[in-house]
C-alpha atoms as a PDB file:
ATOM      1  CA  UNK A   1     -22.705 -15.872  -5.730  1.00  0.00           C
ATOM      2  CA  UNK A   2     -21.977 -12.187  -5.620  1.00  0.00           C
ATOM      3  CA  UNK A   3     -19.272 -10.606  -7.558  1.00  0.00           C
ATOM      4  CA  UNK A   4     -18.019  -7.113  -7.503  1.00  0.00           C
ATOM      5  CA  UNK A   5     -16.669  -5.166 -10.350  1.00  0.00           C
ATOM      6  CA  UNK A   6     -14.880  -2.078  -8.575  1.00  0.00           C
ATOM      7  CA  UNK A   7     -11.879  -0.005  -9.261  1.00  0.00           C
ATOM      8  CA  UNK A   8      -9.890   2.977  -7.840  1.00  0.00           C
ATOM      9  CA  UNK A   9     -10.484   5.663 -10.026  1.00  0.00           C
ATOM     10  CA  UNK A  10     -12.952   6.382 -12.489  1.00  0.00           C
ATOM     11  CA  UNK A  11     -13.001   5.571 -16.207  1.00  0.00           C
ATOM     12  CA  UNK A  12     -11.334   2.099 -16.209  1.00  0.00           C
ATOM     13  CA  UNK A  13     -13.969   0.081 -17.303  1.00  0.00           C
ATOM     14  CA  UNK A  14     -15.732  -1.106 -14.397  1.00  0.00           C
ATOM     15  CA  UNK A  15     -19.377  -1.312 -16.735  1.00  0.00           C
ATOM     16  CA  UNK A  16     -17.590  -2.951 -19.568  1.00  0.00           C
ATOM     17  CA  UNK A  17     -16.354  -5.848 -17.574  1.00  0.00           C
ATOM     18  CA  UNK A  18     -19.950  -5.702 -15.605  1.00  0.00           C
ATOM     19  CA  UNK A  19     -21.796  -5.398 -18.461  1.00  0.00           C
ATOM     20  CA  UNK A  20     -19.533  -7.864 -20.434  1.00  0.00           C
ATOM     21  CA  UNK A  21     -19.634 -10.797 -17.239  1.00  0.00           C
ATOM     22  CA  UNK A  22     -23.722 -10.342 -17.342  1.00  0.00           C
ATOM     23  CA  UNK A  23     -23.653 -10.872 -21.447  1.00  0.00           C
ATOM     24  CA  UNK A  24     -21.794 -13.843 -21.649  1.00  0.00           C
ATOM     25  CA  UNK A  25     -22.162 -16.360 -18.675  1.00  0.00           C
ATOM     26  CA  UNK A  26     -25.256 -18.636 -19.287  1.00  0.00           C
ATOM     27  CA  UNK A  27     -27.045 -19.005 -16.112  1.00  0.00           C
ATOM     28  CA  UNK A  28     -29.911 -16.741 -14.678  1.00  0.00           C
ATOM     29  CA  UNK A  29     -28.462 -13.189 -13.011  1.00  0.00           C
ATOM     30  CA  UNK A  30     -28.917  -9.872 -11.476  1.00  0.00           C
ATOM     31  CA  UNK A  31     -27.132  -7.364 -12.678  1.00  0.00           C
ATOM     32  CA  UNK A  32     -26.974  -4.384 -10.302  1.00  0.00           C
ATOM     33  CA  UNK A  33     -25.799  -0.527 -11.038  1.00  0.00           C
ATOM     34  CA  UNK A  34     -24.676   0.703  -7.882  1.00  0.00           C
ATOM     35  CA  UNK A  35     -22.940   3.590  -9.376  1.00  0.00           C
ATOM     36  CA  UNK A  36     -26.000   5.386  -8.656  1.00  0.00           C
ATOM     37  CA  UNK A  37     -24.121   9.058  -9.302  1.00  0.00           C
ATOM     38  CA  UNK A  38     -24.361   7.845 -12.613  1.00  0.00           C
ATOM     39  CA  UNK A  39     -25.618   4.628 -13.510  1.00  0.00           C
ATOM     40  CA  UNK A  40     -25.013   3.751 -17.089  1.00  0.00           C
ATOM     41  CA  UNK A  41     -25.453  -0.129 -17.611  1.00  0.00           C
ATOM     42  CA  UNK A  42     -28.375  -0.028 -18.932  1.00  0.00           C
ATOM     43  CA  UNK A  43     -26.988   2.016 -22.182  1.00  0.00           C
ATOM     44  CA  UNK A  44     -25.094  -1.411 -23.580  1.00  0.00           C
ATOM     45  CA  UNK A  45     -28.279  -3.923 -22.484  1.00  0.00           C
ATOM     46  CA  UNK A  46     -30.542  -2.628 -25.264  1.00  0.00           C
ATOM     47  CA  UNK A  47     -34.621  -2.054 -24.614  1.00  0.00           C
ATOM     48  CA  UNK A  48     -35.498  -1.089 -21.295  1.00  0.00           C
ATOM     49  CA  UNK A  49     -38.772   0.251 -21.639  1.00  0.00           C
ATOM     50  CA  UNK A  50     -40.499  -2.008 -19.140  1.00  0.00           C
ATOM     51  CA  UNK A  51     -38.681  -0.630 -16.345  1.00  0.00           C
ATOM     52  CA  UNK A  52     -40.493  -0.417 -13.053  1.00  0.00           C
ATOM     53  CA  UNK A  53     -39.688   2.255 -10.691  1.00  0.00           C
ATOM     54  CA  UNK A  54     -39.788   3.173  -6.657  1.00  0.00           C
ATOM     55  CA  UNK A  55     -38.617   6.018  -4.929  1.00  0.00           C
ATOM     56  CA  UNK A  56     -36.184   5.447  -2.303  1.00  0.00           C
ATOM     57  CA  UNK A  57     -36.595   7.185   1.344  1.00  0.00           C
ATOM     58  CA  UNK A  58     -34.543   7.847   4.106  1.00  0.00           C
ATOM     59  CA  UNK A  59     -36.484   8.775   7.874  1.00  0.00           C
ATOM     60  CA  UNK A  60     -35.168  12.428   9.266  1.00  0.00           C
ATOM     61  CA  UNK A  61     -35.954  13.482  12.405  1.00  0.00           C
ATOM     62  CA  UNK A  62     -38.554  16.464  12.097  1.00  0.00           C
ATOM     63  CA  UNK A  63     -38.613  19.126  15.118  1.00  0.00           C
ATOM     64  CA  UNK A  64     -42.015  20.011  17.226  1.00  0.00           C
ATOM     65  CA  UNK A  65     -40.690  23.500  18.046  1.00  0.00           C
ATOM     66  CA  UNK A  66     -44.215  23.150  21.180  1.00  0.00           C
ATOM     67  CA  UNK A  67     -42.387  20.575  22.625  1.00  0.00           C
ATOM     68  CA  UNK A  68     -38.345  21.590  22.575  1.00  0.00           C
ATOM     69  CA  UNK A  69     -36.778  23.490  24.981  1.00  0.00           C
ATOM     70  CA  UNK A  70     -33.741  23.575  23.808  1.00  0.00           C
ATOM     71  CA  UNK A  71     -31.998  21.832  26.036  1.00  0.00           C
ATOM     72  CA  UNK A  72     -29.110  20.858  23.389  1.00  0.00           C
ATOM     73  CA  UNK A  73     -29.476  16.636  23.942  1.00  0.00           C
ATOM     74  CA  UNK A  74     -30.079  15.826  20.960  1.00  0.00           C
ATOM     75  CA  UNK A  75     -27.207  18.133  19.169  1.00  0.00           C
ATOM     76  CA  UNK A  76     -24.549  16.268  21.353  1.00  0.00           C
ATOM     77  CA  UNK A  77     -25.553  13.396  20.535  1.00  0.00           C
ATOM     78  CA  UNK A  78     -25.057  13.322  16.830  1.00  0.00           C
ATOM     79  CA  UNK A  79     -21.660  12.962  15.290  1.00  0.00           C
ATOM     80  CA  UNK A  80     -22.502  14.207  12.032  1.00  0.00           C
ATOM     81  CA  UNK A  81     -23.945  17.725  13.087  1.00  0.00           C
ATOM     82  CA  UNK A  82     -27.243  17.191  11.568  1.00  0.00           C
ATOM     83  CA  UNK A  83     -28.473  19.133  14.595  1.00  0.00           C
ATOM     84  CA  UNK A  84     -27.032  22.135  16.251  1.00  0.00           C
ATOM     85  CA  UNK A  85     -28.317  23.552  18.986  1.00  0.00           C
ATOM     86  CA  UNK A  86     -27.233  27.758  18.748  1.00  0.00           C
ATOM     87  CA  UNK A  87     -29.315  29.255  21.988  1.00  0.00           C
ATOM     88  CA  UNK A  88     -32.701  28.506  22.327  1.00  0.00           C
ATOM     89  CA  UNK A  89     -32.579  27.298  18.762  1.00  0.00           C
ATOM     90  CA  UNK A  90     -32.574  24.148  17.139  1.00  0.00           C
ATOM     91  CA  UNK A  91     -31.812  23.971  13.423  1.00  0.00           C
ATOM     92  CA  UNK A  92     -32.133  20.315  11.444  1.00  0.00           C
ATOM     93  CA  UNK A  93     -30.239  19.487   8.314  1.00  0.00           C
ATOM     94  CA  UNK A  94     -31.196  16.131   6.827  1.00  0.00           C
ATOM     95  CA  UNK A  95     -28.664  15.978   4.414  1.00  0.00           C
ATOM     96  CA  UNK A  96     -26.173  15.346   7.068  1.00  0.00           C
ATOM     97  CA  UNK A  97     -28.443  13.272   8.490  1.00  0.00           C
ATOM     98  CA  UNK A  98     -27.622   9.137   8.951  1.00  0.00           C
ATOM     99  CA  UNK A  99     -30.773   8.169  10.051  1.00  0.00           C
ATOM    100  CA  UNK A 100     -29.721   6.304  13.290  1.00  0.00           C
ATOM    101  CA  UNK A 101     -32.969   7.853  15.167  1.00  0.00           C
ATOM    102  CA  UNK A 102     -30.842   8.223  18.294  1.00  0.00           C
ATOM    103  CA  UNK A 103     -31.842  11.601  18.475  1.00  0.00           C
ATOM    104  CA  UNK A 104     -34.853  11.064  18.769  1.00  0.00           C
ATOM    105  CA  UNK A 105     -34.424   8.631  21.771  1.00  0.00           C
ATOM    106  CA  UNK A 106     -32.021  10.815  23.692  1.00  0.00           C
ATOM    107  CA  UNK A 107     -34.666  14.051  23.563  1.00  0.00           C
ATOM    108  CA  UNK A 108     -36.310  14.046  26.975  1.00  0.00           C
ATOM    109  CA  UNK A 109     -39.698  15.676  26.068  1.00  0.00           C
ATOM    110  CA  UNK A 110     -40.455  14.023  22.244  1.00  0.00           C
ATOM    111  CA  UNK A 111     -40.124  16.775  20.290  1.00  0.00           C
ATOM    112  CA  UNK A 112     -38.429  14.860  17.714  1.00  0.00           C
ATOM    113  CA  UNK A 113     -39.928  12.536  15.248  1.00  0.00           C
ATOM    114  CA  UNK A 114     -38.969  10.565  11.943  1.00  0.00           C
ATOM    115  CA  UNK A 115     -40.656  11.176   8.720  1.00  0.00           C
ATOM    116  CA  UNK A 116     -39.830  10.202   5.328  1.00  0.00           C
ATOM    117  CA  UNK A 117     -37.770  11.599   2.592  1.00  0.00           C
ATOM    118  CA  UNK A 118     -37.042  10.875  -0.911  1.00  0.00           C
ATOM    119  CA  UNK A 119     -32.965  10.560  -1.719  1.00  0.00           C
ATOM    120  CA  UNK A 120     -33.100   8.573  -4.752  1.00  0.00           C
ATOM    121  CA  UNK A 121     -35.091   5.918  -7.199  1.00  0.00           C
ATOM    122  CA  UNK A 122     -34.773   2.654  -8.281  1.00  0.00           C
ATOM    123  CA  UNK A 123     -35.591   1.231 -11.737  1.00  0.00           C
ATOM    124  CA  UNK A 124     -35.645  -2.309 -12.541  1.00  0.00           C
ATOM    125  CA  UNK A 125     -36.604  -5.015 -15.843  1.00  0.00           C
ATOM    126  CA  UNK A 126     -35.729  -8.311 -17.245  1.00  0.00           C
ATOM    127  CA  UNK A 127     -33.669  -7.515 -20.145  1.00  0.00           C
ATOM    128  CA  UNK A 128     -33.846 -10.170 -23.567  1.00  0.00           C
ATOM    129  CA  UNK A 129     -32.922  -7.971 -25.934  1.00  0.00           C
ATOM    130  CA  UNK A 130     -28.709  -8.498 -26.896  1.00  0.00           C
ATOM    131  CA  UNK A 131     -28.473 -11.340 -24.073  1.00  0.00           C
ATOM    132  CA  UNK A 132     -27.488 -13.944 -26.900  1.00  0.00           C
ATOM    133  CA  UNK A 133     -29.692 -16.264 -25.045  1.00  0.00           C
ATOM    134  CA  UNK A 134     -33.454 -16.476 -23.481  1.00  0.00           C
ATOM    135  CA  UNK A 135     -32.035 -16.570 -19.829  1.00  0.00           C
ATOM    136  CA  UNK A 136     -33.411 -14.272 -17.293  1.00  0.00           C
ATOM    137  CA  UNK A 137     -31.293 -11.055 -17.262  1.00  0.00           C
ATOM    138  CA  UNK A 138     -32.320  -8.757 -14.780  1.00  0.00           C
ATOM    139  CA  UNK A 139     -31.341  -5.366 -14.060  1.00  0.00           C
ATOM    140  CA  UNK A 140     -31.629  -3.044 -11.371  1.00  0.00           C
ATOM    141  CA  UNK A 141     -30.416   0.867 -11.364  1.00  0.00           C
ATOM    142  CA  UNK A 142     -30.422   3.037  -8.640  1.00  0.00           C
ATOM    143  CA  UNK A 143     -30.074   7.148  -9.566  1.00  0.00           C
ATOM    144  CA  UNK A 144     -29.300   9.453  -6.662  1.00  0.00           C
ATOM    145  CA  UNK A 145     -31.551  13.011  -6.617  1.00  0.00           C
ATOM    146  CA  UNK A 146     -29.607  15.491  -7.638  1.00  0.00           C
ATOM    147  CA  UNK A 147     -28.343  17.726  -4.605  1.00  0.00           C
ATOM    148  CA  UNK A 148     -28.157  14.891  -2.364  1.00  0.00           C
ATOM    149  CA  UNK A 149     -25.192  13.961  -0.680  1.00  0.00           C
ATOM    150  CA  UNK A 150     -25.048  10.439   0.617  1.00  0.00           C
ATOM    151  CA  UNK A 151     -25.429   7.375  -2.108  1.00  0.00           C
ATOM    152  CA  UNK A 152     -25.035   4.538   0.435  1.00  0.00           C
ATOM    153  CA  UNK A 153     -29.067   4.360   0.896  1.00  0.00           C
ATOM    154  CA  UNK A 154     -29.345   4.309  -2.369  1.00  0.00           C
ATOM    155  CA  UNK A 155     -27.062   1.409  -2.785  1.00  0.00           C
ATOM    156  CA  UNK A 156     -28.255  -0.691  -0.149  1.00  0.00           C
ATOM    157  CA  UNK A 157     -31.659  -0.310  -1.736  1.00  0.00           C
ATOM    158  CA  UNK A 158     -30.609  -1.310  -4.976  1.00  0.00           C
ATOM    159  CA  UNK A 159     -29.045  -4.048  -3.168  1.00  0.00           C
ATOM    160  CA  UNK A 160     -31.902  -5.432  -1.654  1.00  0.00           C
ATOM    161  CA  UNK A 161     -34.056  -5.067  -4.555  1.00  0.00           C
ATOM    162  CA  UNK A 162     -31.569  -7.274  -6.260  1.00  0.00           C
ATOM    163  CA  UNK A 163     -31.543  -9.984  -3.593  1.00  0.00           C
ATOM    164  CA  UNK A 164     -35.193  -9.791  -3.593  1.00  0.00           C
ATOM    165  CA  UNK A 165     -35.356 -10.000  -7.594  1.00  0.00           C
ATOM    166  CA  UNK A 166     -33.032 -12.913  -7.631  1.00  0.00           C
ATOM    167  CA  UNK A 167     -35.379 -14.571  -4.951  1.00  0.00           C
ATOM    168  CA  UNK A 168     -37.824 -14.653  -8.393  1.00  0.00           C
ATOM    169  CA  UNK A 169     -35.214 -16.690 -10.511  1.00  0.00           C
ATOM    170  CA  UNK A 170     -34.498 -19.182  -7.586  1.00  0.00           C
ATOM    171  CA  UNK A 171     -36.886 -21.787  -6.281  1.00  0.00           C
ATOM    172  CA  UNK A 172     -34.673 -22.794  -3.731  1.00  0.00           C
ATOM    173  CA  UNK A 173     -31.877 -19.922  -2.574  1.00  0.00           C
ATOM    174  CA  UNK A 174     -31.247 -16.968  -3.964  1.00  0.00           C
ATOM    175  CA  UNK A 175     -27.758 -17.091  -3.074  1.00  0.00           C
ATOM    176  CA  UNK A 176     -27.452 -19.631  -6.326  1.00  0.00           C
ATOM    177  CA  UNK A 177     -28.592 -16.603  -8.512  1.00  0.00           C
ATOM    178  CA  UNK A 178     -25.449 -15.028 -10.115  1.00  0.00           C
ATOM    179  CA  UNK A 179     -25.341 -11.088  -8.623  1.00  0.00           C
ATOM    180  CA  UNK A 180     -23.084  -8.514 -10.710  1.00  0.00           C
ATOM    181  CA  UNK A 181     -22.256  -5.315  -9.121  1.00  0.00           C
ATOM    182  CA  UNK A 182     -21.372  -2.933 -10.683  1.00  0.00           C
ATOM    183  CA  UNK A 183     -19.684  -0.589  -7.978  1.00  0.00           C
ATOM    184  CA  UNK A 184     -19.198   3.316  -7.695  1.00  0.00           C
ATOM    185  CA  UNK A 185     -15.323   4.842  -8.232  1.00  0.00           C
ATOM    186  CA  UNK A 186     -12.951   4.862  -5.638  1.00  0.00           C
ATOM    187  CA  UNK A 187     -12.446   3.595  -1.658  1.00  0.00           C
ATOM    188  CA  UNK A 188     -14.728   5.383   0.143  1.00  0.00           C
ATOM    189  CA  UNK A 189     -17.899   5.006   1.740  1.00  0.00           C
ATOM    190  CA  UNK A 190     -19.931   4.196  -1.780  1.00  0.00           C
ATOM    191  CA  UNK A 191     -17.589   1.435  -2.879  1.00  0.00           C
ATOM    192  CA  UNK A 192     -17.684  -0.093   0.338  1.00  0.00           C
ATOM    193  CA  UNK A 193     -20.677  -0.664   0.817  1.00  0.00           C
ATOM    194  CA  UNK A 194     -21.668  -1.750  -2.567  1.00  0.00           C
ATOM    195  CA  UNK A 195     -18.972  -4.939  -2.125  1.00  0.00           C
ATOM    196  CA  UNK A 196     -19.607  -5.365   1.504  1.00  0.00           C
ATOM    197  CA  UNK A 197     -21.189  -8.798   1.443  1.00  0.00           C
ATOM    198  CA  UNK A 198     -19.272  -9.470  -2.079  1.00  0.00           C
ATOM    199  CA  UNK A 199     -17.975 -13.489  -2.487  1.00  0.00           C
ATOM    200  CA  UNK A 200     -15.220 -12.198  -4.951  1.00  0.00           C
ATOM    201  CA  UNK A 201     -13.962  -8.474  -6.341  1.00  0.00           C
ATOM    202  CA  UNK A 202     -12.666  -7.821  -9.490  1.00  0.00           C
ATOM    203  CA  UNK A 203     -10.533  -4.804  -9.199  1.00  0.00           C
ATOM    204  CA  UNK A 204     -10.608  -3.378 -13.000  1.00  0.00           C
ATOM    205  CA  UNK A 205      -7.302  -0.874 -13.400  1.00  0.00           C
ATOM    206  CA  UNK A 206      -5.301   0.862 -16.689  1.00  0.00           C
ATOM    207  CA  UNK A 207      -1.634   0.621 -16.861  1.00  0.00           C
ATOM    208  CA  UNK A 208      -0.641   3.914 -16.202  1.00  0.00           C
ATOM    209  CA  UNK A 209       0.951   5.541 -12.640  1.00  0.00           C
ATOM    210  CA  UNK A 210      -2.754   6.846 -11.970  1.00  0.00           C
ATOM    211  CA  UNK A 211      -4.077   3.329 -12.371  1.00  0.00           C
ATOM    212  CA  UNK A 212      -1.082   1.790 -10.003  1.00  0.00           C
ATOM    213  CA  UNK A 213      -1.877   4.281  -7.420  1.00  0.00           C
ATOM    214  CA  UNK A 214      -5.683   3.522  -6.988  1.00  0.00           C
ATOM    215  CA  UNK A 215      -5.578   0.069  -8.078  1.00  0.00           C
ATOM    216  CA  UNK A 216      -2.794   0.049  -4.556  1.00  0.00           C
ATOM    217  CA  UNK A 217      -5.723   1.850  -2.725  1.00  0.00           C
ATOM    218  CA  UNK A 218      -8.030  -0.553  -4.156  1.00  0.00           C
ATOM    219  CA  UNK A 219      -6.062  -3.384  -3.229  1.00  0.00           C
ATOM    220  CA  UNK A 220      -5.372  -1.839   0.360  1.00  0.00           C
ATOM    221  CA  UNK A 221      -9.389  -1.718   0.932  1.00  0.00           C
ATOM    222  CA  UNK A 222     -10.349  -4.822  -0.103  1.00  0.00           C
ATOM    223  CA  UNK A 223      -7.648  -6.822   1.913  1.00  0.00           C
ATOM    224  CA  UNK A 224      -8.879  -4.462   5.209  1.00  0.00           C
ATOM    225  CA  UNK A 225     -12.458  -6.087   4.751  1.00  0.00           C
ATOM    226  CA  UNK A 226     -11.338  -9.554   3.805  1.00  0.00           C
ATOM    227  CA  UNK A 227     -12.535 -10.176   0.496  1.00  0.00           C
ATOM    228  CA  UNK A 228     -10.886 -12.434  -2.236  1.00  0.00           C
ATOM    229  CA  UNK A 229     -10.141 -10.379  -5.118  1.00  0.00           C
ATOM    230  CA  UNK A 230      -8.544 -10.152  -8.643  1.00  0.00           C
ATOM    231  CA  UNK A 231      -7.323  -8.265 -11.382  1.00  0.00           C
ATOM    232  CA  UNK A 232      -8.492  -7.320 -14.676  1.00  0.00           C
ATOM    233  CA  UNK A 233      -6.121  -5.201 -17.000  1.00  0.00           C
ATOM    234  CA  UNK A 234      -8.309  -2.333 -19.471  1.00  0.00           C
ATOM    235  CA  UNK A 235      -6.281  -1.307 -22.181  1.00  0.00           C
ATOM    236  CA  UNK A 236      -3.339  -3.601 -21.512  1.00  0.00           C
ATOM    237  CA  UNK A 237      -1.428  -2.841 -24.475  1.00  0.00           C
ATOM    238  CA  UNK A 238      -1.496   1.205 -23.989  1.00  0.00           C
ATOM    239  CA  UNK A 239       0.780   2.111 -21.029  1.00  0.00           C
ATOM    240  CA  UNK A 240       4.282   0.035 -18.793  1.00  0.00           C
ATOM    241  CA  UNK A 241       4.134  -3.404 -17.302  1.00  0.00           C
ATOM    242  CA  UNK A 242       4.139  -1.685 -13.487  1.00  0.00           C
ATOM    243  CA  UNK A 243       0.656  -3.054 -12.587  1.00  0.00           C
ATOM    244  CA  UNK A 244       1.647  -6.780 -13.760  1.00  0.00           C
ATOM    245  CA  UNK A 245       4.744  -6.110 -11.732  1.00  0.00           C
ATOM    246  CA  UNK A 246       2.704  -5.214  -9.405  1.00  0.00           C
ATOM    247  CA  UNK A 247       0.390  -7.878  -9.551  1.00  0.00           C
ATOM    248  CA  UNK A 248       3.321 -10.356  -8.791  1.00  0.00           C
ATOM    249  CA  UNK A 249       5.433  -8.586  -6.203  1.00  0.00           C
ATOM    250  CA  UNK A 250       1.581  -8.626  -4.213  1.00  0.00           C
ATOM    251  CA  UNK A 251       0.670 -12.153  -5.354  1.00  0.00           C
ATOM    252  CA  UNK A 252      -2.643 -10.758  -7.041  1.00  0.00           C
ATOM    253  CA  UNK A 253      -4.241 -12.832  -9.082  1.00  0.00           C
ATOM    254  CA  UNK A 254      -4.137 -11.584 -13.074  1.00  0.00           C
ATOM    255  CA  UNK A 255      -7.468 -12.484 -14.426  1.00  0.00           C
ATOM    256  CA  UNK A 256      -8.100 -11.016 -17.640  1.00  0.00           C
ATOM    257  CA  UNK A 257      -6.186  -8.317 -19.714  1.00  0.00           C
ATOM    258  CA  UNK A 258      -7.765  -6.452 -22.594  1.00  0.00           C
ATOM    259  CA  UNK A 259      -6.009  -4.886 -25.232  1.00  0.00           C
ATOM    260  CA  UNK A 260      -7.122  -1.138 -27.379  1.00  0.00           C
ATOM    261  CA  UNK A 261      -9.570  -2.526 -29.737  1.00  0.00           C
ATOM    262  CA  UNK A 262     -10.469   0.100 -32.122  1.00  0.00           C
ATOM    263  CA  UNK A 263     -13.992  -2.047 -32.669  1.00  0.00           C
ATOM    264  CA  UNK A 264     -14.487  -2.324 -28.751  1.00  0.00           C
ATOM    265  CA  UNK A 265     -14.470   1.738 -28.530  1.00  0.00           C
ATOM    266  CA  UNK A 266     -16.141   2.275 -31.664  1.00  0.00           C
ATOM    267  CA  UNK A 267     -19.074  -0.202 -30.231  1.00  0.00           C
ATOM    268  CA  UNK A 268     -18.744   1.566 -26.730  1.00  0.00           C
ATOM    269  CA  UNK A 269     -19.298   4.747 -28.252  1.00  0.00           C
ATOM    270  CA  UNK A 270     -22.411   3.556 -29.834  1.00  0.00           C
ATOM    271  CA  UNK A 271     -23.495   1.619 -26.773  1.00  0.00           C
ATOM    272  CA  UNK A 272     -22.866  -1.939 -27.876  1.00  0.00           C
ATOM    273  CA  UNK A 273     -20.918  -3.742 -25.550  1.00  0.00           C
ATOM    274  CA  UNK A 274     -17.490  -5.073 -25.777  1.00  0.00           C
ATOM    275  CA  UNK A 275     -18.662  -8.763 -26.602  1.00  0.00           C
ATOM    276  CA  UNK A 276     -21.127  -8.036 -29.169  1.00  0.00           C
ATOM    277  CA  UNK A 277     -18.447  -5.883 -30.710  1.00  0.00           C
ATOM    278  CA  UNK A 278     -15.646  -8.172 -30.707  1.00  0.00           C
ATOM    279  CA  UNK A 279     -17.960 -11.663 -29.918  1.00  0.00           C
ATOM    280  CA  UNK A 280     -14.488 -13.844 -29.295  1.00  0.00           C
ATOM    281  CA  UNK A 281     -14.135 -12.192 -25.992  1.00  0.00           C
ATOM    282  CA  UNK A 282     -17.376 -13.423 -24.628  1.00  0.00           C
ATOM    283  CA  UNK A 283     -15.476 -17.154 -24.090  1.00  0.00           C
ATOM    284  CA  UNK A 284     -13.311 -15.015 -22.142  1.00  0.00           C
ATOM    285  CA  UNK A 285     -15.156 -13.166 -20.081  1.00  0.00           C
ATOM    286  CA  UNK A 286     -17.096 -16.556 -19.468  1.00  0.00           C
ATOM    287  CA  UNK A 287     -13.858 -17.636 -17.921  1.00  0.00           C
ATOM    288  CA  UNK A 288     -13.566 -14.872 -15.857  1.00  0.00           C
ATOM    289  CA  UNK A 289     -16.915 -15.711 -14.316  1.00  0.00           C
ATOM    290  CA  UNK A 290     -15.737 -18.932 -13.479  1.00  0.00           C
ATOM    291  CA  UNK A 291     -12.700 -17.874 -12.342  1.00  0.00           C
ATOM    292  CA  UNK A 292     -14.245 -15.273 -10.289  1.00  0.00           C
ATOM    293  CA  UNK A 293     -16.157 -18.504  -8.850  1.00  0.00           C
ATOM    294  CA  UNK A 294     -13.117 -20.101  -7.702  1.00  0.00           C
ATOM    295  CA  UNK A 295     -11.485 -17.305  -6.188  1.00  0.00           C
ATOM    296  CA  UNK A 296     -14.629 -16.699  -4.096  1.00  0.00           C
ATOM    297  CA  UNK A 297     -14.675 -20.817  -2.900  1.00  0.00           C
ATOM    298  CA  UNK A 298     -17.781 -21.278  -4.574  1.00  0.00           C
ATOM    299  CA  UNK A 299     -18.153 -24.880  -6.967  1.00  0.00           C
ATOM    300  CA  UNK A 300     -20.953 -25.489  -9.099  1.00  0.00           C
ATOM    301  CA  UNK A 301     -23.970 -25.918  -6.500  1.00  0.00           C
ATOM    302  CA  UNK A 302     -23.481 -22.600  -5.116  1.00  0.00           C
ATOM    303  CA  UNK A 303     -21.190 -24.601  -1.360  1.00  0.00           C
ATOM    304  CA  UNK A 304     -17.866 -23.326  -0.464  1.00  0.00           C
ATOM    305  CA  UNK A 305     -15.207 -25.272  -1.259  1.00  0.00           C
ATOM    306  CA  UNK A 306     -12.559 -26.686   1.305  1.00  0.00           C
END
């Protein structure tokens, strides 16, 4: 089963609840960063220091200036203006570029060809260390390069790392591995495609009018792609009741509120996470695996459910 942690906005505690789910169910999992702007699970999940890495590459379509002639196919072909034709020039930008390689089959004389370049990395380890138990824990991170534009590669890399990772922990189907995603901020292209092929998402907002606002955005996405989804309240206790109003005038499931804990911020300051700073949460957060589970249609042996 897959489940997505995602939110609206920023800063609502999207890697606590990850982190938190990965920490206290008991089975085997993946746990999977796909904030890869700025992965940060693995500050709460303790040694990490047999991490593997691999660099993740995109093809680009490389120019034979002997070959063009500039006869402008190739530039009206792409929607994203990765190529212009100004002339008898052809300029290439590969950070616009989405590597569909239909450029390259619309140019009538070759002159275009795909070669690889580096957007991002991935880093992965079984983690022990602060698990509570000696159940596989795996992690995968995915870190954008600096002055790139587009994360989705990177995601869908660290996504099928993951599904390739949980293939190890699985004799049988991978799909009975637990998968945690830990998604990017916000509605666009980066959130999407991290809970694209999600069973469940748990939509993590703040009760405050910015919170209501994205969580609605949130909400609006989610229901566009068809996923079954839930909420979970951050700092319950600190703003109005609008997003439980909310909640109920949509008939959105409520699946887990969490008060201001001074010990909770004091631990996530310090990188411990929430249920090794206040441990009678982790029963909780158990739950909301299992509730997560039922949401999605999924029982016990991994089958949907009527």
């Amino acid at each position: 089963m897959k489940i997505a942690v995602a939110s609206g906005k920023g800063g609502t505690g999207k890697t606590t609840v990850s982190v938190s789910l990965a920490l206290s169910v008991s089975d085997p999992l993946v746990l999977l960063d796909c904030d890869v702007e700025e992965p940060n699970s693995s500050i709460f999940l303790g040694d990490t220091t047999g991490r593997q890495t691999e660099t993740v590459t995109v093809p680009v379509p490389v120019l034979d200036e002997s070959k063009c002639t500039a006869c402008g196919e190739c530039g009206r072909f792409c929607e994203f203006n990765a190529i212009v034709c100004v002339g008898t020039s052809v300029m290439v930008f590969p950070e616009l570029c989405h590597s569909c390689g239909g450029c390259i089959r619309v140019c009538p004389h070759g002159a275009l060809h795909e070669e690889e370049s580096p957007v991002g990395e991935l880093s992965f380890c079984t983690i022990s260390a602060g698990t509570g138990s000696n159940r596989a824990l795996i992690l995968v991170e995915g870190v954008l390069t600096i002055g790139k534009a587009m994360s989705p590669p990177v995601i869908r890399a660290v996504k099928r790392k993951g599904a390739a990772l949980a293939g190890t922990l699985s004799s049988e189907n991978a799909r009975d591995v637990l998968t945690i995603m830990d998604s990017p901020p916000g509605t666009s292209c980066p959130m999407t495609t991290t809970v694209s092929d999600a069973d469940v998402v748990i939509l993590v907002t703040e009760p405050t009018p910015f919170g209501l606002h994205d969580l609605d955005l949130a909400v609006q996405t989610v229901r566009k792609m068809k996923l079954p989804f839930g909420v979970v309240i951050n700092r319950s206790d600190s703003g109005d009741d609008r997003v439980r109003e909310y909640c109920k005038k949509e008939s959105i499931p409520l699946l887990l509120e969490i008060p201001e804990d001074r010990r909770i911020a004091e631990g996530y300051s310090s990188g411990i996470p929430l249920v090794q700073a206040a441990p009678e949460y982790r029963e909780q957060f158990a739950r909301l695996a299992r509730d997560a589970a039922y949401l999605a249609g999924v029982v016990n042996d991994g089958r949907k459910h009527a």
